[in-house]
C-alpha atoms as a PDB file:
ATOM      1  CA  UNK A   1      21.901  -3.204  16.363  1.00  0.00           C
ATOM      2  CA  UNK A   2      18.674  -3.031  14.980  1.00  0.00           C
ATOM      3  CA  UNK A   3      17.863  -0.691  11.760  1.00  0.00           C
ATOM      4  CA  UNK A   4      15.794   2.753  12.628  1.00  0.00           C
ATOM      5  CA  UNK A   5      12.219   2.240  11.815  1.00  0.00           C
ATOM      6  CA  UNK A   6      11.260   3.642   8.607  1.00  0.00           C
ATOM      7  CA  UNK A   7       7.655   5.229   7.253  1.00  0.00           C
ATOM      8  CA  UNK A   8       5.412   2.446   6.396  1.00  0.00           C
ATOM      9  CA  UNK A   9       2.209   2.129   4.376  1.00  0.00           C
ATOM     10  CA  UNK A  10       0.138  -0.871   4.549  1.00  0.00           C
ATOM     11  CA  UNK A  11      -0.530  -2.847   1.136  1.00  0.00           C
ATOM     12  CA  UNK A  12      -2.150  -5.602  -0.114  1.00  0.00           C
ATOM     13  CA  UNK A  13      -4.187  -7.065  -3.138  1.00  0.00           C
ATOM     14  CA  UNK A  14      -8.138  -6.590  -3.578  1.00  0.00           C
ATOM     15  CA  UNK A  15      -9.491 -10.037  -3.821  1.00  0.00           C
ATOM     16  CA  UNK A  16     -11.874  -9.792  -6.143  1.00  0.00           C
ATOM     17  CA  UNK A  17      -9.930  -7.776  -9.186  1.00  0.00           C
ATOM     18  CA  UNK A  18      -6.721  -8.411  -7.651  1.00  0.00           C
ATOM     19  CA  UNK A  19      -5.338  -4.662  -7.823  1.00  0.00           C
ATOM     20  CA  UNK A  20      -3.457  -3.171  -5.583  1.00  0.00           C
ATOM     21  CA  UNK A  21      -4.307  -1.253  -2.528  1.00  0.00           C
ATOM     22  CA  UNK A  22      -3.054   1.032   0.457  1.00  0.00           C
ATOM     23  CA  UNK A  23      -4.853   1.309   3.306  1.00  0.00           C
ATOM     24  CA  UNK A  24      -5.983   5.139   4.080  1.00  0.00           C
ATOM     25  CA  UNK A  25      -6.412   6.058   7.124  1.00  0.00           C
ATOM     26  CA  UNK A  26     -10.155   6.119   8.003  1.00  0.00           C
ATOM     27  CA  UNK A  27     -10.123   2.260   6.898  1.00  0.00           C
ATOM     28  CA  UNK A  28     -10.716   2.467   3.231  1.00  0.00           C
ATOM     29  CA  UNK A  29      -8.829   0.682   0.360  1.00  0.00           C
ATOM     30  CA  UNK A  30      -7.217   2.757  -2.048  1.00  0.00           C
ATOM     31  CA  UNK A  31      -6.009   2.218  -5.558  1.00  0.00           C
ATOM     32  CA  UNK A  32      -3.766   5.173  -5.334  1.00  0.00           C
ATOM     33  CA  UNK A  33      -0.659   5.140  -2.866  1.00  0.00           C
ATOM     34  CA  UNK A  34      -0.910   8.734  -2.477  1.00  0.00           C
ATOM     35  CA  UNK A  35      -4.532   8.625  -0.744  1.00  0.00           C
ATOM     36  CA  UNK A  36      -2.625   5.696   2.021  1.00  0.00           C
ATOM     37  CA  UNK A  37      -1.726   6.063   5.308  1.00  0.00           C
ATOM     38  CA  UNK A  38       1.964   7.167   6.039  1.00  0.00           C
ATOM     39  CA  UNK A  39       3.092   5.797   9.346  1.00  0.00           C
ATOM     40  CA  UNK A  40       5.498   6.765  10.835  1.00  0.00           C
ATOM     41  CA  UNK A  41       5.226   4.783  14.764  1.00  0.00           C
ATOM     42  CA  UNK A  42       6.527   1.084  14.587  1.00  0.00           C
ATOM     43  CA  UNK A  43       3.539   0.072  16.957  1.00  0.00           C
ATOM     44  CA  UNK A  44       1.381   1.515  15.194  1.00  0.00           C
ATOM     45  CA  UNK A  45       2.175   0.286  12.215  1.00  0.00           C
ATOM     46  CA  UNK A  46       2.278  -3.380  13.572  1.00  0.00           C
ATOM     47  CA  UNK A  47      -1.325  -2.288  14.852  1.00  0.00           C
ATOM     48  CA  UNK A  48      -2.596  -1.172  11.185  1.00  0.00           C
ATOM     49  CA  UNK A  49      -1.148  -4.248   9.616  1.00  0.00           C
ATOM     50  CA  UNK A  50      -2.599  -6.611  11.798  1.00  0.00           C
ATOM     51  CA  UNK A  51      -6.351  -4.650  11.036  1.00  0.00           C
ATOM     52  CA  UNK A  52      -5.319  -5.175   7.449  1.00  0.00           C
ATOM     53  CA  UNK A  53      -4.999  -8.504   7.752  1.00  0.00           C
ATOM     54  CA  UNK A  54      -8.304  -9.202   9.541  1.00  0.00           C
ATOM     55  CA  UNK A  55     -10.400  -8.395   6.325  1.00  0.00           C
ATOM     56  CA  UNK A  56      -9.850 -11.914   4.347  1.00  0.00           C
ATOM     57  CA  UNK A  57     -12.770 -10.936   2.401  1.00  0.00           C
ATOM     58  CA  UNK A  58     -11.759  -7.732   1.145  1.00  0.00           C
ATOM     59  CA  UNK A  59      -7.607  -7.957   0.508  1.00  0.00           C
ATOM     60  CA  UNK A  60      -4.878 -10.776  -0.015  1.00  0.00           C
ATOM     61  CA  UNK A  61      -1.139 -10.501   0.932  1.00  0.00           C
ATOM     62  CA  UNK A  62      -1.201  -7.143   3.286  1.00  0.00           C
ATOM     63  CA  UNK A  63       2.417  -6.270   4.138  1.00  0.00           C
ATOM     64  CA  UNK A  64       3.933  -3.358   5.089  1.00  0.00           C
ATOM     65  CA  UNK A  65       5.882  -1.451   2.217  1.00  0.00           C
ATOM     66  CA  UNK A  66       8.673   1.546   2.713  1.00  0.00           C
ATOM     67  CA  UNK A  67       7.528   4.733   1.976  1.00  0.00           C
ATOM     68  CA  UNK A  68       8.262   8.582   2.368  1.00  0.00           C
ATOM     69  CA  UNK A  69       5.561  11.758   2.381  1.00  0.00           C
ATOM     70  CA  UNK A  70       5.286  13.387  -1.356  1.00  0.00           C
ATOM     71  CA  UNK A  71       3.809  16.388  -2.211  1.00  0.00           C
ATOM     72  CA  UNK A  72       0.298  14.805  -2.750  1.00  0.00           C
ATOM     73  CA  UNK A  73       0.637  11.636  -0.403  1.00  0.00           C
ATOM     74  CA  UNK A  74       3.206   8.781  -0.077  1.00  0.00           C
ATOM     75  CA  UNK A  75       5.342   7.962  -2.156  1.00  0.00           C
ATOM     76  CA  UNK A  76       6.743   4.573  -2.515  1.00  0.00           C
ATOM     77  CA  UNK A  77      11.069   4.098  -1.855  1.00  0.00           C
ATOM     78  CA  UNK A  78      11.095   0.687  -3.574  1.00  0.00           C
ATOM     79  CA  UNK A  79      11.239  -0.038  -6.907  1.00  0.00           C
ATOM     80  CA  UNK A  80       8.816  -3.048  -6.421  1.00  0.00           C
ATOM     81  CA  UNK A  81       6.293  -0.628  -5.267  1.00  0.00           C
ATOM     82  CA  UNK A  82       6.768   1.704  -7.455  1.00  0.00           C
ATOM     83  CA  UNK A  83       6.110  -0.701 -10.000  1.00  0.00           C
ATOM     84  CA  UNK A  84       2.830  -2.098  -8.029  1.00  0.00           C
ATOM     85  CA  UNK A  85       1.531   1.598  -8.415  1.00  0.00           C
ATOM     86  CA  UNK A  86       1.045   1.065 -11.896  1.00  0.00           C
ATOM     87  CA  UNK A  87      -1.411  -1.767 -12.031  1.00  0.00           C
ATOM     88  CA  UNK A  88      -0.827  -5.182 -13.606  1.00  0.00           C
ATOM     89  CA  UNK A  89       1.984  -5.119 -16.219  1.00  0.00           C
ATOM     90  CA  UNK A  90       0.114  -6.150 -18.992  1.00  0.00           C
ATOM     91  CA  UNK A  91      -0.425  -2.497 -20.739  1.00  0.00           C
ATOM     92  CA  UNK A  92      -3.749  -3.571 -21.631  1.00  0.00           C
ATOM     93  CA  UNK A  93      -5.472  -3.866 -18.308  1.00  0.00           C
ATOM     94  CA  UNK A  94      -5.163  -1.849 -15.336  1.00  0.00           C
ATOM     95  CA  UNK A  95      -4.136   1.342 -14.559  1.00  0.00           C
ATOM     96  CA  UNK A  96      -1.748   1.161 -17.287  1.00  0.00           C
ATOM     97  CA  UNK A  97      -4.707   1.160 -20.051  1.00  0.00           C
ATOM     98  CA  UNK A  98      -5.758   4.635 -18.825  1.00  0.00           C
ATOM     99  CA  UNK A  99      -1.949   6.200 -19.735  1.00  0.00           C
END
């Protein structure tokens, strides 16, 4: 039996500076997972993904990741995105420079 469809967010890596980004729903790429689309329709989701992936020369690697709604925005369920939310793991680049 297959497994229930579960909220999505698409993600991916700029190409230029190599950061990661969610897609938000009126087509922009995000730095912050909270400003991403939560989707919550398997076709659509499929659909979003496959928009992400047209744009070669804006993002790398799209994928869709697990997610659930926050209080300010998705939230990621994995601890591998949860980890991509805070930039490049060398503390002195990144999002992690600002902390």
């Amino acid at each position: 039996m297959p497994r229930a469809f579960t909220p999505k967010v698409v993600t991916a890596n700029r190409l230029l500076e190599g950061d990661s980004v969610w897609l938000t729903a009126d087509d922009r790429w995000s730095t912050t997972i909270a400003d991403a689309e939560l989707i919550e329709d398997e076709a659509v989701a499929q659909d979003r993904l496959i928009h992400a992936q047209s744009q070669p020369d804006l993002v790398v690697g799209a994928y869709l990741a697990d997610a659930k709604a926050g209080e300010n925005g998705p939230e990621p369920t994995h601890f591998r995105e949860a980890f991509r939310t805070r930039g490049p793991s060398n503390y002195a680049l990144g999002k992690q420079a600002e902390v």
